[in-house]
Protein backbone atom coordinates (compact mmCIF):
# COMPACT_ATOMS: atom_id res chain seq x y z
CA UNK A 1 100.22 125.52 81.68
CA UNK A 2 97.01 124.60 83.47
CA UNK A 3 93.69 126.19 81.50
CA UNK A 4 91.80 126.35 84.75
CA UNK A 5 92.20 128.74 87.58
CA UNK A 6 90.05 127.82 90.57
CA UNK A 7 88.93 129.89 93.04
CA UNK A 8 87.03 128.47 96.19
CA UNK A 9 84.98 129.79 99.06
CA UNK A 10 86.23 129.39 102.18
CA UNK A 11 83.79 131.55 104.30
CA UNK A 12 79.83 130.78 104.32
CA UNK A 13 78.44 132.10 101.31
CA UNK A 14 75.98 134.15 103.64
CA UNK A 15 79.22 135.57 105.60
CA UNK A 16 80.91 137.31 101.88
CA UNK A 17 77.83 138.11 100.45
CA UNK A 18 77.02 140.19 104.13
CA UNK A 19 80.87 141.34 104.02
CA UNK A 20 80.56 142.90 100.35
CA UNK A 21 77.55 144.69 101.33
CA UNK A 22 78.32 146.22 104.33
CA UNK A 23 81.90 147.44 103.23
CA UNK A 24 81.52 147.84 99.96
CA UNK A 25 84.98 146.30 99.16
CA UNK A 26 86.26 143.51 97.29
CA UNK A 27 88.26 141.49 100.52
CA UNK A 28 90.92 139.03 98.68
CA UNK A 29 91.56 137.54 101.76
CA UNK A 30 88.04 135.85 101.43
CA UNK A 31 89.21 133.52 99.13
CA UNK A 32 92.20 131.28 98.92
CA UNK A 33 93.13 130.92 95.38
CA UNK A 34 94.82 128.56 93.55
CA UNK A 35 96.93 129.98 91.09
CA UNK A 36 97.88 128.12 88.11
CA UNK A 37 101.59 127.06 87.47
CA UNK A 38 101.91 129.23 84.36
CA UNK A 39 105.76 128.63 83.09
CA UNK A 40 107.01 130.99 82.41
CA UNK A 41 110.77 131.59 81.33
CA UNK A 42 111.53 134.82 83.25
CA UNK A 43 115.40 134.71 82.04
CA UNK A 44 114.54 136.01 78.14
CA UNK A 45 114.70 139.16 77.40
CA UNK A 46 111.13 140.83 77.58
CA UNK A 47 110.79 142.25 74.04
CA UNK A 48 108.42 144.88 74.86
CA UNK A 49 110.48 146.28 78.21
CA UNK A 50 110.20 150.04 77.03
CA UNK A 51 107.46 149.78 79.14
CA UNK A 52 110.16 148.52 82.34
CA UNK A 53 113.73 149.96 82.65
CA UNK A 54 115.54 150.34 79.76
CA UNK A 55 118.43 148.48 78.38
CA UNK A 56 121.18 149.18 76.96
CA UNK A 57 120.82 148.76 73.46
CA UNK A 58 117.50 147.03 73.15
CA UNK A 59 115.97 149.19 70.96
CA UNK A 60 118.55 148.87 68.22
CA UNK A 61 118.57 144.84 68.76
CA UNK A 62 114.64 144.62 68.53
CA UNK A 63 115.10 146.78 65.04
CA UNK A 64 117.47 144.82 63.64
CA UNK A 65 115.80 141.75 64.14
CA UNK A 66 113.10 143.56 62.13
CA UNK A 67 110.09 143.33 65.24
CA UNK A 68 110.06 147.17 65.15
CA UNK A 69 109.42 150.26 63.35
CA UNK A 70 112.74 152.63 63.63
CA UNK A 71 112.27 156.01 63.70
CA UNK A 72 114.63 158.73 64.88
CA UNK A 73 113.65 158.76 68.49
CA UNK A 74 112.40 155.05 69.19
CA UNK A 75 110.75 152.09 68.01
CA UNK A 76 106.96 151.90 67.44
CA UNK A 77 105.34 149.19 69.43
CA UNK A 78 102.09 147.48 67.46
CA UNK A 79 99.81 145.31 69.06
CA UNK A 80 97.64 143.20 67.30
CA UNK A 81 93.78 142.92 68.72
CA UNK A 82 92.55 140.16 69.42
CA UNK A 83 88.81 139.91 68.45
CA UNK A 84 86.49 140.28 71.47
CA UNK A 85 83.09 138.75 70.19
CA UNK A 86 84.30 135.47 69.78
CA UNK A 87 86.21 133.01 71.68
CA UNK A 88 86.76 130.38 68.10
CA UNK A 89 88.55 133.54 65.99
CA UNK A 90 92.20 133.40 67.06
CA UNK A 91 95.12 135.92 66.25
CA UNK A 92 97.13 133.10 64.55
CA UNK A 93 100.88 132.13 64.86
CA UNK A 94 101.63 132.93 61.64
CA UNK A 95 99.89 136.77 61.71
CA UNK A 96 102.16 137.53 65.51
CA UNK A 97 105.33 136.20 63.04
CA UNK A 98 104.70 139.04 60.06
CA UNK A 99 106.77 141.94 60.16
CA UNK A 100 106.82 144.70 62.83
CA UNK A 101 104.57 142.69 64.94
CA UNK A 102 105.37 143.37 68.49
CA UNK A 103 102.87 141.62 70.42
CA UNK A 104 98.59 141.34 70.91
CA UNK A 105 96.25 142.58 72.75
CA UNK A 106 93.77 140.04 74.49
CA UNK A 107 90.64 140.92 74.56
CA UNK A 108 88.65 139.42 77.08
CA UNK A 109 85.04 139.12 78.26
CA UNK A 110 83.74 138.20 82.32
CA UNK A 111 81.16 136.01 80.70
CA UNK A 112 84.36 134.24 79.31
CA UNK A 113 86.04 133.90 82.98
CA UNK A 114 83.88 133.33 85.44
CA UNK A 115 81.62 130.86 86.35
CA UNK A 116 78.66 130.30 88.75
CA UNK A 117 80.75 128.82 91.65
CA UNK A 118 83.12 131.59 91.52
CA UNK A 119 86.16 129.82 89.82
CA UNK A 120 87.85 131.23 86.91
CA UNK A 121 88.02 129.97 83.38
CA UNK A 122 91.16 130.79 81.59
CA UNK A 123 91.16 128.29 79.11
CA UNK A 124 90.98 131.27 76.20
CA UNK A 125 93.24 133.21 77.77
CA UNK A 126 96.29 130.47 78.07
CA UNK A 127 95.76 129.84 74.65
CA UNK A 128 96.31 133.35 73.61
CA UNK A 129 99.43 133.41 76.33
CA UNK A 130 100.80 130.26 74.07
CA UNK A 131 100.71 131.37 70.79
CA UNK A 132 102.85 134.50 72.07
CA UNK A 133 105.45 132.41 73.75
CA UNK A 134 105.35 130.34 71.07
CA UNK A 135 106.35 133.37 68.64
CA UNK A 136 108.35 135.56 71.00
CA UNK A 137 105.37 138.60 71.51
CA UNK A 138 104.38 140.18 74.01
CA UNK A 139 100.93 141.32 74.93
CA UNK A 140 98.48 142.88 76.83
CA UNK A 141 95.32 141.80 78.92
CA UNK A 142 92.32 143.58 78.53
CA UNK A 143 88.80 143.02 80.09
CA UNK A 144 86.39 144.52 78.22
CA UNK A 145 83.46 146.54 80.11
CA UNK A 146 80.02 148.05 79.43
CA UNK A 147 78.43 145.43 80.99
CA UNK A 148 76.52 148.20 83.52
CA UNK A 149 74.95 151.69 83.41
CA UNK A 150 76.55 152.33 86.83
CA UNK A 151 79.45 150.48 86.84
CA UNK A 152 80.65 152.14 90.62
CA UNK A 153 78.10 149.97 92.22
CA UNK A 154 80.14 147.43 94.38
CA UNK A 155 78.61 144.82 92.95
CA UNK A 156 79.60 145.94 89.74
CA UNK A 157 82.98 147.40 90.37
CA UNK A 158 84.06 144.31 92.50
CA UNK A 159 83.95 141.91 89.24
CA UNK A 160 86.73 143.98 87.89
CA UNK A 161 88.57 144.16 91.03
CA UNK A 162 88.23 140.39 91.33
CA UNK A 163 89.42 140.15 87.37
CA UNK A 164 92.63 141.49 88.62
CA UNK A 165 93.73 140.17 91.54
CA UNK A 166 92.63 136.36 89.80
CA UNK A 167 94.43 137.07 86.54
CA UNK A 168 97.95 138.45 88.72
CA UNK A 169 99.74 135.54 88.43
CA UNK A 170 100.54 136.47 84.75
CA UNK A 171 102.18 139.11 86.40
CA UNK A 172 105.02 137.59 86.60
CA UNK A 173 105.45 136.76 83.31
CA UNK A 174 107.91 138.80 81.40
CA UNK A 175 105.93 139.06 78.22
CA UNK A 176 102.89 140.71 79.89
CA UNK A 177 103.67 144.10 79.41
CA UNK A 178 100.43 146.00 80.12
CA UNK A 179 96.80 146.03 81.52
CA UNK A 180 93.99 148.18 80.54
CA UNK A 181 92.87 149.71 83.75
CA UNK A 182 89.30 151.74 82.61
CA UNK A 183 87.26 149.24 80.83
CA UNK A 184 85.52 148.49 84.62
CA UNK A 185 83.76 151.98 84.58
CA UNK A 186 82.97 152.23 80.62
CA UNK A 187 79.62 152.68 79.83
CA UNK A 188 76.71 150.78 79.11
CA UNK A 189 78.09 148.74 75.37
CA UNK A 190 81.24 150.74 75.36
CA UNK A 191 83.96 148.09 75.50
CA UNK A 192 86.90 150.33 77.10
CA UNK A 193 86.53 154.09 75.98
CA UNK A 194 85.09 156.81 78.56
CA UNK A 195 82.48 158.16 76.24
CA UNK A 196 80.22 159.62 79.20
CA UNK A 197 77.27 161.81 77.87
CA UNK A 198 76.93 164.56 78.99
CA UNK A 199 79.54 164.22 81.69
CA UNK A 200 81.23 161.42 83.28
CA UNK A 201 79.37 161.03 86.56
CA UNK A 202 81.65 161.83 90.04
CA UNK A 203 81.19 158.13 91.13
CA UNK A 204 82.71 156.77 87.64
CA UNK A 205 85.78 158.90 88.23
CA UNK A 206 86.24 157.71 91.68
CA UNK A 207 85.53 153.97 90.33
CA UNK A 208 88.22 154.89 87.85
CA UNK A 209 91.01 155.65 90.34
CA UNK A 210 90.10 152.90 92.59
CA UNK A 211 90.64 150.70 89.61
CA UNK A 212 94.25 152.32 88.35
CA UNK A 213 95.06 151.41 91.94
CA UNK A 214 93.97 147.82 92.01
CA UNK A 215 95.69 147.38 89.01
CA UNK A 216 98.72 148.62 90.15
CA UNK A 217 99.10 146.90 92.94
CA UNK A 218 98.48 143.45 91.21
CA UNK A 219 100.56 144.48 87.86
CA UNK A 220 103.05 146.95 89.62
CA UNK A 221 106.17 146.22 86.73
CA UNK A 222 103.12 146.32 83.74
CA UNK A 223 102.28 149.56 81.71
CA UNK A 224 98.83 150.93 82.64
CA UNK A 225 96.74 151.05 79.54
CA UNK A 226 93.64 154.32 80.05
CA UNK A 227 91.61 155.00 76.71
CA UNK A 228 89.71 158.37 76.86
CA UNK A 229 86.57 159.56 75.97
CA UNK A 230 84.34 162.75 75.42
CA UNK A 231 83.08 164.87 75.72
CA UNK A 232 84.11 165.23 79.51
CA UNK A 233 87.82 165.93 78.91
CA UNK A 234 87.86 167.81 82.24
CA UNK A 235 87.48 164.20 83.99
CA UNK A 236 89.63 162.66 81.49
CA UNK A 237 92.48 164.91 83.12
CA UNK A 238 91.70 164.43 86.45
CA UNK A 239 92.06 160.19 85.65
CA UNK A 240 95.29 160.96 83.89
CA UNK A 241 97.18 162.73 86.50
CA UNK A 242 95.89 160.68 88.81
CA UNK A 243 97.70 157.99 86.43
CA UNK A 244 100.89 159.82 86.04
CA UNK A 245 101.39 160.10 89.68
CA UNK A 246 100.22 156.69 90.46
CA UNK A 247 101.75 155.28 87.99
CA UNK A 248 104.97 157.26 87.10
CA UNK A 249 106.59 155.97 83.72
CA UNK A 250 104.13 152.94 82.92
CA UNK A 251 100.64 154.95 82.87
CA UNK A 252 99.50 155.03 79.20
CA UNK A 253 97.13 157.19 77.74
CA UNK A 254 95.73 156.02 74.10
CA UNK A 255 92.72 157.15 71.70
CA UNK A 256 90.48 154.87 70.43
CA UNK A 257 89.80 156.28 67.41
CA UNK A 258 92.75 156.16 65.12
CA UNK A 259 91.90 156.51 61.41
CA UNK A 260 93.34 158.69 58.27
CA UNK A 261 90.93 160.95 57.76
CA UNK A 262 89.56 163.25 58.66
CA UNK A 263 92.42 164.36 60.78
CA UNK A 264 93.59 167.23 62.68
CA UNK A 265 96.20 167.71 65.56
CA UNK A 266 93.56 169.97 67.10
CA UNK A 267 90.57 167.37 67.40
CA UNK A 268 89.63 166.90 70.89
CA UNK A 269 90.77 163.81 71.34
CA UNK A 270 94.25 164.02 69.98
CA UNK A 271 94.74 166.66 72.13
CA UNK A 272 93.62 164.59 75.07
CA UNK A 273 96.29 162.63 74.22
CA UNK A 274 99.01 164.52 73.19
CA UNK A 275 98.72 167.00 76.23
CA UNK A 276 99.12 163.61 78.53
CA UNK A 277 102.49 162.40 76.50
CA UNK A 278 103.33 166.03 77.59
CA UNK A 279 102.62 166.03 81.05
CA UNK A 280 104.62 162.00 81.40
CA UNK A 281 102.21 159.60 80.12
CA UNK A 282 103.28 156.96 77.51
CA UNK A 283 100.62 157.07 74.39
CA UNK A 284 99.24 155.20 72.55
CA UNK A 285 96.43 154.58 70.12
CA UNK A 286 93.22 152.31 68.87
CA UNK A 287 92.39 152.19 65.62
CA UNK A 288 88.52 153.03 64.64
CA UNK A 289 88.24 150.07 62.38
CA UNK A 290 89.63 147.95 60.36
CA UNK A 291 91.20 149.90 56.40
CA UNK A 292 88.23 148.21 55.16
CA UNK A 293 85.19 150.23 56.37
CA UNK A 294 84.16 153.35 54.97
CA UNK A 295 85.18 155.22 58.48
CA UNK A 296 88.56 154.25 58.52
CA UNK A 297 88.92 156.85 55.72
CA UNK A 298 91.79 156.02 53.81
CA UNK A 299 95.10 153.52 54.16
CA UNK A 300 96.83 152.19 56.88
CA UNK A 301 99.75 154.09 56.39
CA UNK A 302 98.24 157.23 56.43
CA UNK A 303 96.83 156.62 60.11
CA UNK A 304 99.89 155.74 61.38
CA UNK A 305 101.32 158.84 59.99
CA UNK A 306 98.74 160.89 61.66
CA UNK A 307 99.90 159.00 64.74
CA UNK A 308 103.54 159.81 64.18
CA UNK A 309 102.38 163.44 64.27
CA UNK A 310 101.04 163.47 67.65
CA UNK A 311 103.77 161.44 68.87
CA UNK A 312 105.93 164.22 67.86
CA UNK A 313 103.67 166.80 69.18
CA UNK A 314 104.15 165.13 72.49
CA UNK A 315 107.50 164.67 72.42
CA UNK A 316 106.80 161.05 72.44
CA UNK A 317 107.48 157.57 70.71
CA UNK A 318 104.33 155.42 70.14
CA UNK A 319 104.15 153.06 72.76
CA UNK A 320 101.07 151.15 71.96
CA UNK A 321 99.11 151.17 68.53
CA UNK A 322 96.65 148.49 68.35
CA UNK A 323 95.79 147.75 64.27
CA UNK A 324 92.66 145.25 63.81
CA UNK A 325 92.96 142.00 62.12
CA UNK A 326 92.62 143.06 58.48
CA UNK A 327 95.17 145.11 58.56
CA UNK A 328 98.18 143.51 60.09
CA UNK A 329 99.77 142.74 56.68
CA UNK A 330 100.07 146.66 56.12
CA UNK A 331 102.23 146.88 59.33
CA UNK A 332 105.35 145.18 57.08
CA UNK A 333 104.86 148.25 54.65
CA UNK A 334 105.75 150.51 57.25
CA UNK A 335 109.69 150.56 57.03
């Protein structure tokens, strides 16, 4: 697995910067890339294919091998998160091997990727990749935004746009299993979640669409990952069935804000939630924080029972719920 993925001009730089201006677009066929031979062993079985079509009997081999959570409709599917302000704290082997682990979320920054002469850094991202080959887990790729307070802005937007179409070649490998399609029009110091004030302006939404569908095309077999926000829930369900019928059976709603108290099915943002497993979506959920701060309110197990309620409000299994580090050990006392 190469660490670097390079990325040359081959147009004057005068010529693309005019281009981007004038169209406002993101043009891939400015750039030949050289994609990295990642190698990846597409005959396994993907252990996380809930999220492609289903086989027969997966669900009851990934229990019995003790990855999952059974419950009486399907498994649970936990991701581990991998911490986004560093690139030395690492999601270790031996944490993706404890019990109903099913795979990790990396979380990634731009400032981690690119560099000035446009090639792409993916030195922290392979070694993620690695460790979950190396156990069997799957994962997810997530590049976290906030970096602008009007993220639409071409300039803006197109770094996202350009995060996708340079990290497709992973793709193609069978334990990818999802992308987090929002974090490009978060805003300002809000890593993923669509927490607007007071409403989510009209050029976000449209940013937010144009992103599910970059996305999609690059990442067509991978499960769409959109976290909501408030307290503009009217454009969170204009992005979500947009989702659904761009993405029918892999777009995935989630709430960030997981905890065990306080809790009602009625908060805002469950409903959000709930009312998109309802209408088609996958869900899926964030924890708040780690058990050990004073928000979390309460244990482990008691979130992920609130969670188990909304699933069943919905109709739906949990497809995604991300724990923080802390806490992983407290997914084995979930059987």
């Amino acid at each position: 697995m190469q660490d670097i993925l390079k990325i040359r001009d081959t147009r004057p730089q005068w010529a693309f910067t005019l281009l981007v201006l004038s169209l406002l677009t993101f043009v891939c066929v400015a750039k030949a890339v050289e994609i990295p031979q990642l190698k990846f062993d597409v005959s396994r079985s993907n252990p996380c294919d809930r999220y492609a079509a289903q086989k027969a009997g997966h669900d009851k081999l990934l229990a019995e091998k003790g990855l999952l959570v059974s419950t009486a409709a399907a498994p649970d599917f936990f991701f581990v998160l991998q911490p986004g302000d560093s690139q030395s704290r690492f999601i270790t082997e031996k944490q993706l091997r404890m019990p109903n682990v099913s795979g990790l979320t990396i979380r990634l920054r731009l400032a981690w990727l690119e560099r000035a002469d446009g090639s792409y850094d993916v030195t922290f991202l392979n070694e993620c990749v690695k460790r979950c080959h190396n156990t069997g887990d799957c994962y997810t790729l997530l590049v976290m935004g906030g970096e602008s307070s009007q993220p639409w802005l071409p300039q803006n937007l197109n770094r996202y746009k350009k995060a996708a179409f340079m990290l497709s070649s992973y793709a193609s490998d069978p334990l990818c299993v999802g992308v987090h399609v929002g974090c490009g029009v978060s805003p300002p110091g809000v890593s993923e979640e669509q927490h607007w004030k007071p409403a989510m302006p009209r050029p976000a939404i449209d940013a937010a669409k144009a992103l599910i569908d970059v996305w999609a095309t690059y990442f067509p077999n991978q499960a769409k990952l959109f976290a909501i926000g408030l307290p503009d829930a009217k454009a969170m369900n204009e992005i979500i069935n947009y989702g659904i019928a761009r993405c029918p059976g892999k777009f995935l709603v989630k709430g960030n804000a997981l905890k065990a108290s306080p809790f009602a099915l009625t908060f805002p943002q469950h409903q959000l939630v709930v009312s998109a497993g309802q209408r088609g979506a996958l869900i899926g959920w964030e924890c708040v924080g780690s058990t050990k701060e004073a928000r979390f309110g309460g244990s482990f197990a008691q979130a992920y029972a609130n969670a188990r309620t909304m699933a069943n409000a919905a109709g739906k299994p949990i497809s995604y719920l991300a724990p923080y580090q802390p806490d992983i050990p407290a997914l084995g006392g979930l059987r």
